[in-house]
N, C-alpha and C. Protein backbone atom coordinates (compact mmCIF):
# COMPACT_ATOMS: atom_id res chain seq x y z
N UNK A 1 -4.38 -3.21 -8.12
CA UNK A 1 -4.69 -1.86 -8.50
C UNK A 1 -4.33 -1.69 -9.97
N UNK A 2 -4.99 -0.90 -10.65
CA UNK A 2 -5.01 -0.64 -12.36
C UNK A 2 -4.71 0.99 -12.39
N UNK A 3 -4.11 1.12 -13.37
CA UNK A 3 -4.05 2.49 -14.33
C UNK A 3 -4.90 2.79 -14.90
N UNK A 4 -6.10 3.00 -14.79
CA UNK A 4 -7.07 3.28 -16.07
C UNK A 4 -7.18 4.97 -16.73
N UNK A 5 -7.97 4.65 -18.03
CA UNK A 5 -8.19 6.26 -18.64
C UNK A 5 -10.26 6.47 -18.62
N UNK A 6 -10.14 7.34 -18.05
CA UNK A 6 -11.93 7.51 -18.37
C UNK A 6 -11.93 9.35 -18.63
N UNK A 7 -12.89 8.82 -19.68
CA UNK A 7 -13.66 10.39 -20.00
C UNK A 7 -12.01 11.28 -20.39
N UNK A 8 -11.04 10.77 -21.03
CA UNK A 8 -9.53 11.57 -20.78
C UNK A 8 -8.53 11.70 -20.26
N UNK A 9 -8.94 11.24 -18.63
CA UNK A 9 -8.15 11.48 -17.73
C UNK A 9 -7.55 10.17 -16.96
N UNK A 10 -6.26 10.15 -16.75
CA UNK A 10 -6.02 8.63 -15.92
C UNK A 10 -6.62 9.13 -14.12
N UNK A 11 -6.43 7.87 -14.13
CA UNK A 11 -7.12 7.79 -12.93
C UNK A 11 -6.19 5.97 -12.20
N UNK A 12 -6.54 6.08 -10.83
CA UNK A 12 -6.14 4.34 -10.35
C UNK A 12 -7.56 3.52 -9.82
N UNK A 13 -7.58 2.46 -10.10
CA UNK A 13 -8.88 1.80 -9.80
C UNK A 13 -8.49 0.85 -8.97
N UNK A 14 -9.57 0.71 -7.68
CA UNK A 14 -9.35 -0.38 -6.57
C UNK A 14 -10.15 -0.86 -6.24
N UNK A 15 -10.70 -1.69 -6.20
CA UNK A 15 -12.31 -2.19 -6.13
C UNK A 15 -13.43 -1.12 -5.94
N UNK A 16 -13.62 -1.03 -7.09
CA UNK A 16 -14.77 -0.22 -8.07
C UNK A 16 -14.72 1.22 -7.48
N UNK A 17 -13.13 1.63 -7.25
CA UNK A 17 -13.50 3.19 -6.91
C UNK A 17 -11.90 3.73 -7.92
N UNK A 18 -12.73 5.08 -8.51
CA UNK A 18 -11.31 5.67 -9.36
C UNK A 18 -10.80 6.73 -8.21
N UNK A 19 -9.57 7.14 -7.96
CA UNK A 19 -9.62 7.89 -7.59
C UNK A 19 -7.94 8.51 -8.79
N UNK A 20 -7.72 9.35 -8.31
CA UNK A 20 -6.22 10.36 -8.72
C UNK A 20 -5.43 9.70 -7.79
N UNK A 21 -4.50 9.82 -8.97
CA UNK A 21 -3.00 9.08 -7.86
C UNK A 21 -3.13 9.59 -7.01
N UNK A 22 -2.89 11.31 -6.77
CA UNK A 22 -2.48 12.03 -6.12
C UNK A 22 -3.49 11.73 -4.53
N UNK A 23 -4.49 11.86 -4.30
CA UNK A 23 -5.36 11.75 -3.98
C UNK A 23 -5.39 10.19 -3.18
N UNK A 24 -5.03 9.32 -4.05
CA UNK A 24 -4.81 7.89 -3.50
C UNK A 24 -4.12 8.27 -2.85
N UNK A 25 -2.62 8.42 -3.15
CA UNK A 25 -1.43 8.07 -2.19
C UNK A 25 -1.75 9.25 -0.75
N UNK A 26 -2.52 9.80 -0.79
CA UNK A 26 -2.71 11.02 0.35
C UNK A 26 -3.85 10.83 0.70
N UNK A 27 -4.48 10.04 0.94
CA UNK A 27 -5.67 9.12 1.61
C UNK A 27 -6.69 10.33 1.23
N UNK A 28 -6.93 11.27 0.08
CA UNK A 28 -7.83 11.81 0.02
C UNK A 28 -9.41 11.18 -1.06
N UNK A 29 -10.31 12.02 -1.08
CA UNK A 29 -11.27 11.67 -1.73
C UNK A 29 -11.07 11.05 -2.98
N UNK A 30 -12.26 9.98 -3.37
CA UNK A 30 -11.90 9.70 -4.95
C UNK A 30 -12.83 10.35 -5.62
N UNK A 31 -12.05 10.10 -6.70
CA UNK A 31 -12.99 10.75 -7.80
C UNK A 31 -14.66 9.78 -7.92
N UNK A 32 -14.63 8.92 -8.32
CA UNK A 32 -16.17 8.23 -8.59
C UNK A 32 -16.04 6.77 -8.00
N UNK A 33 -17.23 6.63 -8.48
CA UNK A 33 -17.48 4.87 -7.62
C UNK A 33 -18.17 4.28 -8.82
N UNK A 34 -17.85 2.95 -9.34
CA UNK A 34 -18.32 1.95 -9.99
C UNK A 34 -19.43 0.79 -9.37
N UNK A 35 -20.67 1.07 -10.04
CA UNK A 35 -21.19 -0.15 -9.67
C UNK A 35 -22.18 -0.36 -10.40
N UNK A 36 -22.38 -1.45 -10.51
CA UNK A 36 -24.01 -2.00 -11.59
C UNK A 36 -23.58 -1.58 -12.98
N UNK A 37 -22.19 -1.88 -13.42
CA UNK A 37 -21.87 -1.05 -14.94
C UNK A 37 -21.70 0.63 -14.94
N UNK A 38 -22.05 1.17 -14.25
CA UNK A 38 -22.11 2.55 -14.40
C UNK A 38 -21.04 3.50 -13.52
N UNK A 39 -20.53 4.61 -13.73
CA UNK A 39 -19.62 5.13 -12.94
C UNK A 39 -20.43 6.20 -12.51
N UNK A 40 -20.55 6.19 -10.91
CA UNK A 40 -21.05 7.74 -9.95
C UNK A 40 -20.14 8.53 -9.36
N UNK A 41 -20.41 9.44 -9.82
CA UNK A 41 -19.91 10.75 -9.05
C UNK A 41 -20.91 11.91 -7.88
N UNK A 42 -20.89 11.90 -6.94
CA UNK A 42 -21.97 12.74 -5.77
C UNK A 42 -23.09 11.80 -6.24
N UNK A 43 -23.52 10.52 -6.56
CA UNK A 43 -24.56 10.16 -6.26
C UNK A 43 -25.23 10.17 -8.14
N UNK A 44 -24.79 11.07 -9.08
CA UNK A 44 -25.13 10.99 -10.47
C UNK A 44 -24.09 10.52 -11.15
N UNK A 45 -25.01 9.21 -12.49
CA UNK A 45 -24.16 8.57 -13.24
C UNK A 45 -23.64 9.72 -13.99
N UNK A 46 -22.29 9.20 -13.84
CA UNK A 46 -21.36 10.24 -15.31
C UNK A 46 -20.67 9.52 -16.26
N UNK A 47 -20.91 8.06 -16.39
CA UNK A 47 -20.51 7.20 -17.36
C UNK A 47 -20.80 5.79 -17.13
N UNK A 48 -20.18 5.21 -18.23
CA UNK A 48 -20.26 4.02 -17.93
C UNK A 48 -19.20 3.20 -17.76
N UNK A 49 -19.08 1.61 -17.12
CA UNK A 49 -18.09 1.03 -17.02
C UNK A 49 -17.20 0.75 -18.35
N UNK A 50 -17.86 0.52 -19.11
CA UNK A 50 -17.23 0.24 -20.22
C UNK A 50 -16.29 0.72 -20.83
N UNK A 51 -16.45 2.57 -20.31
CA UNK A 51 -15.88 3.62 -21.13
C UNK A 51 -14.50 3.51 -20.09
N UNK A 52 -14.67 2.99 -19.29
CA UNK A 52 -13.00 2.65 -18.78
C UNK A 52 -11.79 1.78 -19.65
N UNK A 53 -10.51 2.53 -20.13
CA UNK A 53 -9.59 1.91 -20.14
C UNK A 53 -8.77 1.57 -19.59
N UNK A 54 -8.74 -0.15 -19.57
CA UNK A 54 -7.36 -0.57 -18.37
C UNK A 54 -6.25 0.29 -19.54
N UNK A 55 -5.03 0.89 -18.64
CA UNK A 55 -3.78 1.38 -19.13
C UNK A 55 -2.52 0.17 -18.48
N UNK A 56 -2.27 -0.08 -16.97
CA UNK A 56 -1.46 -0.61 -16.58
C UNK A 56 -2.25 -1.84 -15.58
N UNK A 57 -2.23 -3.38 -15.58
CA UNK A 57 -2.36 -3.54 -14.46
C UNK A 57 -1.47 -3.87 -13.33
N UNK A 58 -2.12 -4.14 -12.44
CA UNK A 58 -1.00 -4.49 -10.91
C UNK A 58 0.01 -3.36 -10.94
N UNK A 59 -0.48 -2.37 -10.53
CA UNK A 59 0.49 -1.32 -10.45
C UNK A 59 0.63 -1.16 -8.66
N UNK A 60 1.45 -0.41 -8.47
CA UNK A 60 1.61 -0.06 -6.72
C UNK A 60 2.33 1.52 -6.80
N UNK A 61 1.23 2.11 -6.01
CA UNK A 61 1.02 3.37 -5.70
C UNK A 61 1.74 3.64 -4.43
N UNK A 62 2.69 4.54 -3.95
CA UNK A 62 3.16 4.18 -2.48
C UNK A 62 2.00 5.52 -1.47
N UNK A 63 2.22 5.32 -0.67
CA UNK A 63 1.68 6.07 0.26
C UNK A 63 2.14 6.57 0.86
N UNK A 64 1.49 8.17 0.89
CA UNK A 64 2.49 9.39 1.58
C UNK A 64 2.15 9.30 3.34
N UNK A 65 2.83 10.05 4.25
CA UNK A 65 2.97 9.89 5.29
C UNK A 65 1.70 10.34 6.26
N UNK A 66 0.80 11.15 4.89
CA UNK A 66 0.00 12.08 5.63
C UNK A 66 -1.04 11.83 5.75
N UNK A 67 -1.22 10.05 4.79
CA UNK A 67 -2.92 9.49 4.32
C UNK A 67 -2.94 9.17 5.38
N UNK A 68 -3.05 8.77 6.59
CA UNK A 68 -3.91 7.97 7.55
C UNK A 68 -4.41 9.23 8.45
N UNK A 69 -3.54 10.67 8.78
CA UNK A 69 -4.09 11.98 8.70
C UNK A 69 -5.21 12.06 8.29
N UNK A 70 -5.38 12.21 6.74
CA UNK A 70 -6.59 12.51 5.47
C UNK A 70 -7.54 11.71 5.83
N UNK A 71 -7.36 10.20 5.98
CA UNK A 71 -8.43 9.11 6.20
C UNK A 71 -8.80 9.37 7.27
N UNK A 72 -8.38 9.51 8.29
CA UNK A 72 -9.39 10.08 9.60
C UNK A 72 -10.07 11.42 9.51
N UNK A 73 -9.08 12.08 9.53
CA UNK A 73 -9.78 13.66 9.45
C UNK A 73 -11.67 13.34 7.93
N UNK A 74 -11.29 12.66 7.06
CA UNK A 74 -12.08 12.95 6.05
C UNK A 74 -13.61 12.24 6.67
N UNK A 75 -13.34 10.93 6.92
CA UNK A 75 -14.10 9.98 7.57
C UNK A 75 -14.85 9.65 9.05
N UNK A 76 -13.78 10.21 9.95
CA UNK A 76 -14.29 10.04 11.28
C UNK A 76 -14.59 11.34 11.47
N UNK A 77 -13.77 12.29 11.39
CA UNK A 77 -14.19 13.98 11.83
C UNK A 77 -14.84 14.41 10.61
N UNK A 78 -15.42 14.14 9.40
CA UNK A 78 -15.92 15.38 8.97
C UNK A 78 -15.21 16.29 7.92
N UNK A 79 -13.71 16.42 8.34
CA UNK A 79 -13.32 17.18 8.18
C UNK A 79 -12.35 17.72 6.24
N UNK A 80 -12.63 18.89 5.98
CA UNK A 80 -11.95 18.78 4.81
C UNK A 80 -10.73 19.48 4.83
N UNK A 81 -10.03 19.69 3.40
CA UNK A 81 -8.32 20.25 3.71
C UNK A 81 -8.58 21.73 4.07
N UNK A 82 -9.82 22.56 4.35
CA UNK A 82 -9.92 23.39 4.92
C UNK A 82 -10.12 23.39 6.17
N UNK A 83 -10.41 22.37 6.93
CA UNK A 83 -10.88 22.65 8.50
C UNK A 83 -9.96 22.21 9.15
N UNK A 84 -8.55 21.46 8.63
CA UNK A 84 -7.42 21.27 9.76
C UNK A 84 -6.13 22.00 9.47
């Protein structure tokens, strides 16, 4: 896992997805997805790979108690931090 900076903002990268720490460690949504050089967000490019800076690599993010919660609820049910 990496530290990176895009468009301003850090972000953590894990095979080709940025998401927010915050967000990582709480099994929630990421921010964009990398692929073919380009970074997507909902399906539209909003940059490119390039414009990524590595900041840290091999970093370790811990995980809060509530991501495997988030990862189901988000994935199998549907569901967002409003419907549970």
């Amino acid at each position: 896992m990496k530290r990176v900076k895009f468009q301003g903002k850090e972000y953590v990268e894990l095979g080709g997805v940025l998401a927010t720490e915050e967000n990582y460690s709480h099994g929630k949504p990421a921010y964009a997805s990398i692929f073919n050089g380009k970074v997507y967000r909902f399906g539209e490019v909003i940059g490119a790979e390039r414009q990524i800076e590595v900041i840290e690599e091999n970093i370790d993010v811990p995980i809060a108690k509530d991501a495997m919660n988030n990862l189901l609820n988000g994935f199998l049910l549907g569901l967002g931090d409003d419907d549970v």
